[in-house]
Protein backbone atom coordinates (compact mmCIF):
# COMPACT_ATOMS: atom_id res chain seq x y z
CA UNK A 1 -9.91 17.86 6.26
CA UNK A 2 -6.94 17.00 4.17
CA UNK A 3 -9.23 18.19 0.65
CA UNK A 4 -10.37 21.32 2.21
CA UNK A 5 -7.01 22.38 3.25
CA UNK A 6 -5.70 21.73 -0.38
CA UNK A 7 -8.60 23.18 -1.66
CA UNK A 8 -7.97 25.78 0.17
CA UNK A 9 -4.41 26.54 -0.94
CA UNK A 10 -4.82 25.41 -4.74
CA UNK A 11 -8.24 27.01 -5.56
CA UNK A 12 -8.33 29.92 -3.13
CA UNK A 13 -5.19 30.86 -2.15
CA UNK A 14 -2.91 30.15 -5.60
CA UNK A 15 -6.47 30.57 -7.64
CA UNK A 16 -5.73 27.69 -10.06
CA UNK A 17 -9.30 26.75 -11.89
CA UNK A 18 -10.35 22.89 -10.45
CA UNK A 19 -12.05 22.07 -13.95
CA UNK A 20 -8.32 22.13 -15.26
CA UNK A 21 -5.97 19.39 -15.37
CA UNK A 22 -3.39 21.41 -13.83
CA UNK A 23 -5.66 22.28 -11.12
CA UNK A 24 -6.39 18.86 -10.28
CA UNK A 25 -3.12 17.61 -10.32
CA UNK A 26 -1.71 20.20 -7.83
CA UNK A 27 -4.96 19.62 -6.12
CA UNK A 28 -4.19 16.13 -5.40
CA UNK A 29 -0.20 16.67 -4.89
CA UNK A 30 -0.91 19.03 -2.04
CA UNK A 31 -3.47 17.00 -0.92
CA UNK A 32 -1.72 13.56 -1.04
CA UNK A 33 1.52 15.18 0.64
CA UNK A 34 -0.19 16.93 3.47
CA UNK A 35 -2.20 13.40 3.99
CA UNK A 36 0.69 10.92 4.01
CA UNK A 37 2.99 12.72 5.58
CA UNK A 38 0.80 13.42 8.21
CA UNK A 39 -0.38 9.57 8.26
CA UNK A 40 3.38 8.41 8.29
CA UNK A 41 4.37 10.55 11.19
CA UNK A 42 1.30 9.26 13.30
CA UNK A 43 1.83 5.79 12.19
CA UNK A 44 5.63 6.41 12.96
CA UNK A 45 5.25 7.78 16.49
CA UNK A 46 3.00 5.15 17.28
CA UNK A 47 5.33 2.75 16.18
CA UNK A 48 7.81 4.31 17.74
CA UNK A 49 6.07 3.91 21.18
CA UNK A 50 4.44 0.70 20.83
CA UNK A 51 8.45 -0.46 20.33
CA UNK A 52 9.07 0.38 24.05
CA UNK A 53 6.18 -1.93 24.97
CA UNK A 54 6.54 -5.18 22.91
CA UNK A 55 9.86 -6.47 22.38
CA UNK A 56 11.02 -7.37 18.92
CA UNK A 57 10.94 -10.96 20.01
CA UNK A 58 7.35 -10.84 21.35
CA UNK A 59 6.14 -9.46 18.30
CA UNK A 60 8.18 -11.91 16.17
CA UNK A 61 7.40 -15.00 18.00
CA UNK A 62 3.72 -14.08 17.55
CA UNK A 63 4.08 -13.74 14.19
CA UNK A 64 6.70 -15.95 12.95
CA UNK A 65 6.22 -19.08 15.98
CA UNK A 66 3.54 -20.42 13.76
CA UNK A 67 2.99 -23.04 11.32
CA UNK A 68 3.58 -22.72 7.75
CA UNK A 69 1.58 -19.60 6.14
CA UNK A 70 0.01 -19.11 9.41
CA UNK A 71 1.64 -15.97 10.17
CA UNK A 72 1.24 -14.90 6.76
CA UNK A 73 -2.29 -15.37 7.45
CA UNK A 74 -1.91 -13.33 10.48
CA UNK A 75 -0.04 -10.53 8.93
CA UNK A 76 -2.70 -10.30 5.79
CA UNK A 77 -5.79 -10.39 8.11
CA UNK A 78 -4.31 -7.67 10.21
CA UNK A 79 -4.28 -5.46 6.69
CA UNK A 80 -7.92 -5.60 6.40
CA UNK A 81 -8.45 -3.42 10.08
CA UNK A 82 -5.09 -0.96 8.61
CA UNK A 83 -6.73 1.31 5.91
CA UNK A 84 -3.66 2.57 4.95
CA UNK A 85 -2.40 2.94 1.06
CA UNK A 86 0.53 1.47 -0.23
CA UNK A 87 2.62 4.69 0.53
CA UNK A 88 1.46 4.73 4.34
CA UNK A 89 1.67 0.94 4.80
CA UNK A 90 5.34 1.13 4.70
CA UNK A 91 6.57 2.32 7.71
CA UNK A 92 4.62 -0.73 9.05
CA UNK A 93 6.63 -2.82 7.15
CA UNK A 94 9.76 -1.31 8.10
CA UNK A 95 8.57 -1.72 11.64
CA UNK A 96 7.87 -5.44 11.25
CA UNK A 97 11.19 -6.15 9.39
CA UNK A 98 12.86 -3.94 12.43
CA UNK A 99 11.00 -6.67 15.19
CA UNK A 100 12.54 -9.71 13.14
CA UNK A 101 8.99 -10.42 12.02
CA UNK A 102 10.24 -13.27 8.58
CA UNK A 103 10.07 -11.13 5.28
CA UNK A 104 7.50 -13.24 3.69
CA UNK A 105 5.16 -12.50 6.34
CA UNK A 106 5.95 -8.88 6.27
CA UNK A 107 5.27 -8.71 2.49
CA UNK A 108 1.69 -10.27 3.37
CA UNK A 109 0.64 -7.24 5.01
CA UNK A 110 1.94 -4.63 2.82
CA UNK A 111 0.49 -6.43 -0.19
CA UNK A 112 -3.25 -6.69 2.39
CA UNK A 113 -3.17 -3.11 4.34
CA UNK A 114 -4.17 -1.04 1.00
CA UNK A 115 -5.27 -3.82 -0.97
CA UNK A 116 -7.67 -5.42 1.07
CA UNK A 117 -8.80 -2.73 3.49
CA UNK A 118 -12.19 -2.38 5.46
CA UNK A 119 -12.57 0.95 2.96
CA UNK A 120 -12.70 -0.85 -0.30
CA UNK A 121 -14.66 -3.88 0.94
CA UNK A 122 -17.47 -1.32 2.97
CA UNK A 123 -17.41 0.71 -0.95
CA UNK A 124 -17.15 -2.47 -3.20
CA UNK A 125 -20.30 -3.62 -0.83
CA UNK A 126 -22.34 -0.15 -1.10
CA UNK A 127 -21.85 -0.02 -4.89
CA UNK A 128 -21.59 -4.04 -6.33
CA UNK A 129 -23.09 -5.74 -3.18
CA UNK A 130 -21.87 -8.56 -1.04
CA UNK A 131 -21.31 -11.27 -3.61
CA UNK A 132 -18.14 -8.73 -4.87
CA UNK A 133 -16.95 -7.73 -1.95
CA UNK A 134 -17.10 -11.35 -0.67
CA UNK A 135 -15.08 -12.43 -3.69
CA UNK A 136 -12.54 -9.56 -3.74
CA UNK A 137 -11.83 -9.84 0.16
CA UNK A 138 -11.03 -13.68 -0.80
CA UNK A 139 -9.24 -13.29 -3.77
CA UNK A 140 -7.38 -10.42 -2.35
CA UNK A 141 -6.18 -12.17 0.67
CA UNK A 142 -5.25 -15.14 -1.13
CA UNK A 143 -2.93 -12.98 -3.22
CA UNK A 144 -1.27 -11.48 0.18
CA UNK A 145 -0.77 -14.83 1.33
CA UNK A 146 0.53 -16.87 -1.30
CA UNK A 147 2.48 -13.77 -2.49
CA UNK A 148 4.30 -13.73 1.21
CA UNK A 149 4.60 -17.76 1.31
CA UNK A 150 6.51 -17.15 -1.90
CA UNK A 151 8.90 -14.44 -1.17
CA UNK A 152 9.19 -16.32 2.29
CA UNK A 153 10.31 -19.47 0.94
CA UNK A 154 12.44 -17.44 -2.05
CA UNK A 155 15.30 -16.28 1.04
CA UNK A 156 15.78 -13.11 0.18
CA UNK A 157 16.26 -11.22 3.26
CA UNK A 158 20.52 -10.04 1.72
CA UNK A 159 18.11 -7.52 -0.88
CA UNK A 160 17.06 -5.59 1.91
CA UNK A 161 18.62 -2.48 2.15
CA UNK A 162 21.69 -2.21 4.62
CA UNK A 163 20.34 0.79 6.91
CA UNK A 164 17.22 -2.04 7.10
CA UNK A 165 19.30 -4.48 8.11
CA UNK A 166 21.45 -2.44 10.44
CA UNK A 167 17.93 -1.56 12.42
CA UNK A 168 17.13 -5.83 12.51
CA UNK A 169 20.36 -6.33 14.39
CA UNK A 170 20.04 -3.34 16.39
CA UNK A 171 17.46 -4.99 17.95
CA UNK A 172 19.41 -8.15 19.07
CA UNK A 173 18.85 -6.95 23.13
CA UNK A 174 15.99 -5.11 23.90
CA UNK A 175 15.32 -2.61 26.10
CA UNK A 176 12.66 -3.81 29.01
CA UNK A 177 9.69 -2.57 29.06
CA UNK A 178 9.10 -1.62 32.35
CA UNK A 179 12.31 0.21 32.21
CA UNK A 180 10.66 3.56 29.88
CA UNK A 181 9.64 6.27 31.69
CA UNK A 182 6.34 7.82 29.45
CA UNK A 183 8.66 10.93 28.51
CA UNK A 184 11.06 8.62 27.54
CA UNK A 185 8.59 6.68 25.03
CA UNK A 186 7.49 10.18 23.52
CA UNK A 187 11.07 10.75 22.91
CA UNK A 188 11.67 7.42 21.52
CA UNK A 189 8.62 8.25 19.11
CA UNK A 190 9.83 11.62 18.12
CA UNK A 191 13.20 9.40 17.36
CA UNK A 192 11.43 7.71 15.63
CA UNK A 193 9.94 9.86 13.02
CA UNK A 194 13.06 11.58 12.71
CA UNK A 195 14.93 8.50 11.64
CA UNK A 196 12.14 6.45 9.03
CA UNK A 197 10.46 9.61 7.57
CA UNK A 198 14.08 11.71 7.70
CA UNK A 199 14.92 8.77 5.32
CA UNK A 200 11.91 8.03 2.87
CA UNK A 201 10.35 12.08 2.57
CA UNK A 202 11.88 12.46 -0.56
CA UNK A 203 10.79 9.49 -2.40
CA UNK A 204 6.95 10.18 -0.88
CA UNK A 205 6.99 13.47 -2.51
CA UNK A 206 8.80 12.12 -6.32
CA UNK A 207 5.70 9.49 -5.82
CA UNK A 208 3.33 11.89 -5.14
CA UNK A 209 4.11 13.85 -8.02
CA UNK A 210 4.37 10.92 -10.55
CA UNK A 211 0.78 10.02 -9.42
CA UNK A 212 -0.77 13.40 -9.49
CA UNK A 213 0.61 14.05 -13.15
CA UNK A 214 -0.81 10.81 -14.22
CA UNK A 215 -4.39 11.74 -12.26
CA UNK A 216 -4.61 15.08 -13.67
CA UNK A 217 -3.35 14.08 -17.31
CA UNK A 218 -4.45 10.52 -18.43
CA UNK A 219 -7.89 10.25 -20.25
CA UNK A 220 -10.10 8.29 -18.36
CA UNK A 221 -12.31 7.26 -21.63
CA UNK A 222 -8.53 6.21 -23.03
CA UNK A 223 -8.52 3.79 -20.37
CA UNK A 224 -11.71 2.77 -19.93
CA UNK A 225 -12.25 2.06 -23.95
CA UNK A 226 -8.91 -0.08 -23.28
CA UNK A 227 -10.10 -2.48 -20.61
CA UNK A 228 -13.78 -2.53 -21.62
CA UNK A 229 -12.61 -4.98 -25.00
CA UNK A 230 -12.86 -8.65 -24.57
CA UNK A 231 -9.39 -9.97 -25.36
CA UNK A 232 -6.89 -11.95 -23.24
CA UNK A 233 -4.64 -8.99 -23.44
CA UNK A 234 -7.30 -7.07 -21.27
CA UNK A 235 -6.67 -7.49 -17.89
CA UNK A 236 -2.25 -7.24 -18.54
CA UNK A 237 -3.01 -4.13 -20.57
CA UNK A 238 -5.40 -3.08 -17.36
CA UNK A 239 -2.75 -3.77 -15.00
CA UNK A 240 0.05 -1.89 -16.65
CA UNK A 241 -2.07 0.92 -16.83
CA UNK A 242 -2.99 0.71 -13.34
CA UNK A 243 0.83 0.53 -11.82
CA UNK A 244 1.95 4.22 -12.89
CA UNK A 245 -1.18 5.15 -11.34
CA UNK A 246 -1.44 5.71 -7.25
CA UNK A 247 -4.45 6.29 -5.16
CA UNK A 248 -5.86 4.56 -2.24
CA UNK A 249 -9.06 2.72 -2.40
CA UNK A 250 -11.64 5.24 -0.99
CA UNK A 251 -10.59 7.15 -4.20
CA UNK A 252 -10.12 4.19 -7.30
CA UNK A 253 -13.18 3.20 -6.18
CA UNK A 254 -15.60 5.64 -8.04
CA UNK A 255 -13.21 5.53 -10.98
CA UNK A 256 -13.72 1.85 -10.82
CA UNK A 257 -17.86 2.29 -10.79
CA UNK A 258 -17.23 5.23 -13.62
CA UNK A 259 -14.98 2.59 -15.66
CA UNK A 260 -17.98 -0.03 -15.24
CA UNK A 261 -20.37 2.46 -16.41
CA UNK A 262 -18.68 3.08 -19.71
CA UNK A 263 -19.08 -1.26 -20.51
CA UNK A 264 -15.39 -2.26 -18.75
CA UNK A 265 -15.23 -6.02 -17.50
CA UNK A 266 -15.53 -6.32 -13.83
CA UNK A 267 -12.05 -8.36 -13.71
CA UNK A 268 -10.68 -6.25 -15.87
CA UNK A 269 -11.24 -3.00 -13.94
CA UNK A 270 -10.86 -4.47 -10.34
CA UNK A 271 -7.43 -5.76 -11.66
CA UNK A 272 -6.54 -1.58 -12.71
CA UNK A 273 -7.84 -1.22 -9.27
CA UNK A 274 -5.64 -3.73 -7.35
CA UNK A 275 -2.69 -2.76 -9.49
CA UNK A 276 -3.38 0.91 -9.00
CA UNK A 277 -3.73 0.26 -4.66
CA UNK A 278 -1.47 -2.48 -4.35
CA UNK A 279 1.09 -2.10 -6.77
CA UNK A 280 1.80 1.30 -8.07
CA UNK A 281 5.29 3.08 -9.50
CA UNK A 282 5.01 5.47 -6.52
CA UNK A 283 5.19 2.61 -4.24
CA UNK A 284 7.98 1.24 -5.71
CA UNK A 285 10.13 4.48 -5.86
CA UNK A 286 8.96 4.93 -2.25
CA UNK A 287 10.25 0.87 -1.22
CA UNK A 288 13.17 1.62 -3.27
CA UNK A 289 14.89 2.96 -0.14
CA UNK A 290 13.86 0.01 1.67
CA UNK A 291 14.24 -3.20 -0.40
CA UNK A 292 17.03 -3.68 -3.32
CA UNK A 293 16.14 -3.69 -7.08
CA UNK A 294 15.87 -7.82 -7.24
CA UNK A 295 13.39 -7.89 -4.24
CA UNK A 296 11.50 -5.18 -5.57
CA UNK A 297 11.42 -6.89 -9.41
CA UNK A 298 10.84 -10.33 -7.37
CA UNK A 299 7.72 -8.70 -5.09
CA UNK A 300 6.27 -6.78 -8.75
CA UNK A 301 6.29 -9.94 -10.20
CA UNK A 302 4.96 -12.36 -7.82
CA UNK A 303 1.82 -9.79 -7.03
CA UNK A 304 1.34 -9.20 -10.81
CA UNK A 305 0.56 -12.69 -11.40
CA UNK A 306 -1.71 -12.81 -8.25
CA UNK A 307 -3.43 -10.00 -9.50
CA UNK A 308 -3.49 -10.94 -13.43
CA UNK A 309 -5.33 -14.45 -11.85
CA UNK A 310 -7.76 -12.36 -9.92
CA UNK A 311 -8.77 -10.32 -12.95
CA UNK A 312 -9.51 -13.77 -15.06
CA UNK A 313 -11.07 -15.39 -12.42
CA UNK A 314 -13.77 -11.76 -11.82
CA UNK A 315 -14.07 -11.91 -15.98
CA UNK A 316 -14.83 -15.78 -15.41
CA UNK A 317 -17.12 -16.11 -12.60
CA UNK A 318 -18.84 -12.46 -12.81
């Protein structure tokens, strides 16, 4: 729906030529905006709603009530069933932070929703077959989890940002359930939207953009000629290619299978491809209004090194 309507407007209506790398950049800016912003205002609302039924110390006692990396089990396992990409993933995590859900675990799932999705393991199965997607779903949760457990444990919760931290002790007394009225949860969904995508619009769209000059622009036999060498630089030149990038995974994917095809290393490229999904620059302009600079360096780093390990151990056991 979301390609025809761009189509639509870039092709037909504006009559830019799709063989052109103009045309496919504002192909997949309009595209990309109409999508997440669309996605963020559903996920929103529904957020928004689902607030009025579950308390924020329900959902943080199921979450954060359990023993050590537990709920950061929880939290990346619920990622797999949320095919959402990095950009769309984060009003989740605003909503989890909100419910006093512990920022480790938090982190888990934003790291898992994009990353680790039923999309990309249903595609990684169709095109490498189950021993890949078996290994990916692994190594990818592993990386959710012990990249939560280690911003958990770091105490960083004073480099969130203070509008963040304002809605965490807004929720100190609750509102009970039974007490909404069902035009009074519409309303508080509507409120909602206003409030997390009033704030966070303009750093979707400066993301967008970044990632559809980079998809329209950027050679793909430049990068493919890159991470198809065997050298230890490899799979860190992979992944800093793959950050500026942004895409979810039904659409790395076949630029992953393309990259094989040209004689890339399977580590090599699923690292570009966990970079590009789990990682990117527009990601971190868009968390930017969420987390401080040091939290943001701290969760770059900490998934980097995941990620880098994933890549060797592909390259290794592939």
């Amino acid at each position: 729906m979301f390609d025809a309507l761009a189509s639509a407007l870039v092709f037909n209506l504006a009559g830019l030529d799709p063989a052109t790398r103009l045309g496919a950049s504002v192909h997949f800016f309009v595209m990309d905006v109409t999508k997440i912003l669309v996605l963020l205002a559903a996920v929103v609302f529904a957020m928004g709603v689902i607030h009025t039924f579950i308390s924020a110390e329900r959902t943080r006692d199921w979450l954060a009530g359990k023993p050590l990396g537990v709920g950061n089990g929880m939290a990346a396992s619920l990622g797999i069933v949320t095919p959402f990409c990095s950009c769309s993933a984060v009003p989740l995590f605003i909503g989890f932070l909100q419910a006093g859900v512990p920022l480790g675990v938090t982190f888990s799932f934003l790291i898992s929703a994009p990353m680790v999705n039923e999309i990309a393991l249903v595609l990684l199965f169709g095109l490498f077959g189950w021993k890949v997607a078996g290994l990916y779903l692994f190594m990818g949760l592993t990386v959710a989890i012990a990249a939560g457990l280690v911003i958990g444990r770091l105490g960083m919760e004073a480099y969130l940002e203070d509008w963040v931290r304002a809605l965490q002790s807004g929720q100190a007394a609750p509102r009970p359930a039974l007490a909404w009225t069902w035009p009074e949860r519409l309303r508080a969904g509507q409120a909602h939207v206003r409030d997390i995508v009033g704030k966070v619009w303009p750093y979707i769209l400066l993301g967008i953009a970044v990632g559809a000059a980079i998809h329209g622009y950027v050679p793909q036999d430049f990068m493919a000629g890159i991470m198809g060498k065997e050298a230890w630089w490899s799979v860190p030149a992979a992944v800093l290619i793959g950050v500026p990038l942004y895409a979810n995974a039904a659409g790395i994917i076949p630029v992953v299978e393309a990259l094989l095809a040209k004689g890339a290393a399977m580590g090599t490229v699923l690292a570009f491809m966990m970079s590009v999904i789990a990682l990117s620059a527009p990601e971190m302009i868009i968390l930017r209004k969420v987390l401080k600079p040091r939290l943001i360096a701290t969760f770059a780093g900490v998934v980097a090194t995941g990620i880098l390990l994933v890549g060797y151990v592909f390259n290794l056991v592939l």
